[in-house]
Protein backbone atom coordinates (compact mmCIF):
# COMPACT_ATOMS: atom_id res chain seq x y z
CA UNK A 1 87.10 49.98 87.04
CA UNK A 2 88.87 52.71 88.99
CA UNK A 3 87.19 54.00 91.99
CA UNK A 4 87.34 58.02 92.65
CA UNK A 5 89.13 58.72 95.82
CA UNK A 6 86.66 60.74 97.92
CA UNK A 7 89.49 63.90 97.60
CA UNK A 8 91.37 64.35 94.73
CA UNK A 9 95.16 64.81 95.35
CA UNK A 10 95.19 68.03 93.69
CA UNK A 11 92.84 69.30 97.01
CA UNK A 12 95.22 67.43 99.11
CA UNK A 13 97.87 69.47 97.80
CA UNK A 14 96.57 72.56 97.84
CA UNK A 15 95.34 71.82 101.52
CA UNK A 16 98.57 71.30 102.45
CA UNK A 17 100.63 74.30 101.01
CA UNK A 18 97.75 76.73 102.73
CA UNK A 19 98.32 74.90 106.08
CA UNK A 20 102.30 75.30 105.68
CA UNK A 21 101.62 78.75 104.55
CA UNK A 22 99.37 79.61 107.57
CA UNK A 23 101.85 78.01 109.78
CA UNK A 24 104.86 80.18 108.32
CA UNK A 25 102.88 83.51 109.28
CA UNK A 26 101.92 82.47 112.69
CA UNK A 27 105.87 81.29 113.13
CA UNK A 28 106.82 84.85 111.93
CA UNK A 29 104.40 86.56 113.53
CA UNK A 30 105.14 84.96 116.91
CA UNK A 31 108.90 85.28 116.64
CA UNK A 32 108.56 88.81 115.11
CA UNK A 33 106.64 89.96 118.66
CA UNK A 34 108.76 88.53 121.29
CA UNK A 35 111.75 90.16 119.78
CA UNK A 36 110.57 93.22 119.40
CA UNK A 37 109.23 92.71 123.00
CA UNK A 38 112.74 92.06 124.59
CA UNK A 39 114.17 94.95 122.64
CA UNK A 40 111.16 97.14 124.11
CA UNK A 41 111.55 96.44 127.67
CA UNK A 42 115.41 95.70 127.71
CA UNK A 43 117.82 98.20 129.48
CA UNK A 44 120.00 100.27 126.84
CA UNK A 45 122.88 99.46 128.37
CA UNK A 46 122.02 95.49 128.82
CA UNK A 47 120.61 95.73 125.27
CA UNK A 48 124.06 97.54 123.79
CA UNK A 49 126.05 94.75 125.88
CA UNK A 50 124.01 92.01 124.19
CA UNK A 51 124.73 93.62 120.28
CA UNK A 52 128.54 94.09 121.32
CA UNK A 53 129.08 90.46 122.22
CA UNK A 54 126.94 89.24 119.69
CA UNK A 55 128.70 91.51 116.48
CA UNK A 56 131.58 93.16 118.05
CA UNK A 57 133.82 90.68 119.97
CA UNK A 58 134.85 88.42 116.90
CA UNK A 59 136.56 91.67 115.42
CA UNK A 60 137.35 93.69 118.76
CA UNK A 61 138.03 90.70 120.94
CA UNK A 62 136.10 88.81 123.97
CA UNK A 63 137.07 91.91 126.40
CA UNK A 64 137.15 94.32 123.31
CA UNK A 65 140.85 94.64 123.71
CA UNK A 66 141.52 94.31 120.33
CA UNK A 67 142.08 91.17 118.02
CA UNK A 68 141.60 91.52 114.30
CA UNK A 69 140.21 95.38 114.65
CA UNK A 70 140.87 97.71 117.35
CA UNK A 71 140.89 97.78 121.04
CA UNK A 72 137.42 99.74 121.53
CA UNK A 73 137.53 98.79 125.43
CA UNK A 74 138.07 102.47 126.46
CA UNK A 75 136.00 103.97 123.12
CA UNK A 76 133.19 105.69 125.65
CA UNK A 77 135.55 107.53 127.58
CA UNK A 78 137.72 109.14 123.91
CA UNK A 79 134.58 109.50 121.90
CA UNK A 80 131.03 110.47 122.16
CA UNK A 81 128.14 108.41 122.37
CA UNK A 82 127.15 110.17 119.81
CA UNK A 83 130.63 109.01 117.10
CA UNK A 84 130.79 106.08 118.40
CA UNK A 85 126.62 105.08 116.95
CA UNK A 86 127.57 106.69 113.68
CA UNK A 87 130.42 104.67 113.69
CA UNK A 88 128.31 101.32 114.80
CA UNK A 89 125.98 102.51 111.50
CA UNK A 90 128.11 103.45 109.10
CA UNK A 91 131.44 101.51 109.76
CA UNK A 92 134.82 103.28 109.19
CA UNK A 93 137.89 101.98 107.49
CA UNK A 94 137.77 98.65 107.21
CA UNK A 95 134.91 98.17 109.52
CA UNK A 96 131.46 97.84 107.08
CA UNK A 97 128.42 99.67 107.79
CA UNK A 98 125.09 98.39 108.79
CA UNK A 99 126.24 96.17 111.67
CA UNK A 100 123.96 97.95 114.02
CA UNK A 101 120.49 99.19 113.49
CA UNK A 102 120.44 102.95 114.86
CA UNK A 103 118.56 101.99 117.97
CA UNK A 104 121.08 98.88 118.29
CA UNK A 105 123.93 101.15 117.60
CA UNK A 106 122.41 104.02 120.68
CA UNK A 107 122.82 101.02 123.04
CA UNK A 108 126.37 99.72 121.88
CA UNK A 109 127.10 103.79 122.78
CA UNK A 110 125.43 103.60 126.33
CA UNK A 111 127.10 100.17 126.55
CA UNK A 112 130.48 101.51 125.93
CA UNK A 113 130.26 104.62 127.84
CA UNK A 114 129.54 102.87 131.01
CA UNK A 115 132.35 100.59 130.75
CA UNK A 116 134.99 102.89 129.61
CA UNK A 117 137.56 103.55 132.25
């Protein structure tokens, strides 16, 4: 005769999918906070730097002068800070929209502005 383990494995199981569950939300959670922290207390123009060399340079180059799309090194001083975060939102020609959230894409404009010669 069989013995009954003291906890079935069903129990085990379901133990175990609510502690990787828990875990998932406290990961989120945690990860969720700091960045929105960082975003908070970052400078606009340190925070549009950041977005531009994280989404920007592959297309516009490591010093924006222009690889695959265009040079956008000088942008700040031919557009407005205002164009250039529609642009960063909604993309134009071949550029897609959505790159930049509209906060994200207010920084890229300060970022650009204070660079532009």
């Amino acid at each position: 005769m069989r013995a009954k383990p003291l906890i079935p494995f069903y129990l085990i199981g379901i133990g175990a999918l609510m502690l990787m569950l828990g875990l998932s939300l406290v990961g989120f959670y945690v990860s969720t906070g700091e960045t929105e922290e960082e975003g908070a207390d970052m400078d606009p123009v340190e925070l549009g730097e950041e977005v531009v060399t994280s989404n920007c340079t592959s297309c516009h180059g490591e010093n924006l002068e222009g690889a695959s799309g265009p040079a956008i090194e000088n942008v700040g001083a031919e557009m407005s800070n205002e164009e250039i975060a529609d642009i960063a939102v909604n993309g134009v020609g071949s550029m897609p929209g959505g790159i930049a959230s509209p906060e994200e894409a207010e920084a890229i404009a300060e970022y650009l502005t204070s660079i532009a010669e």
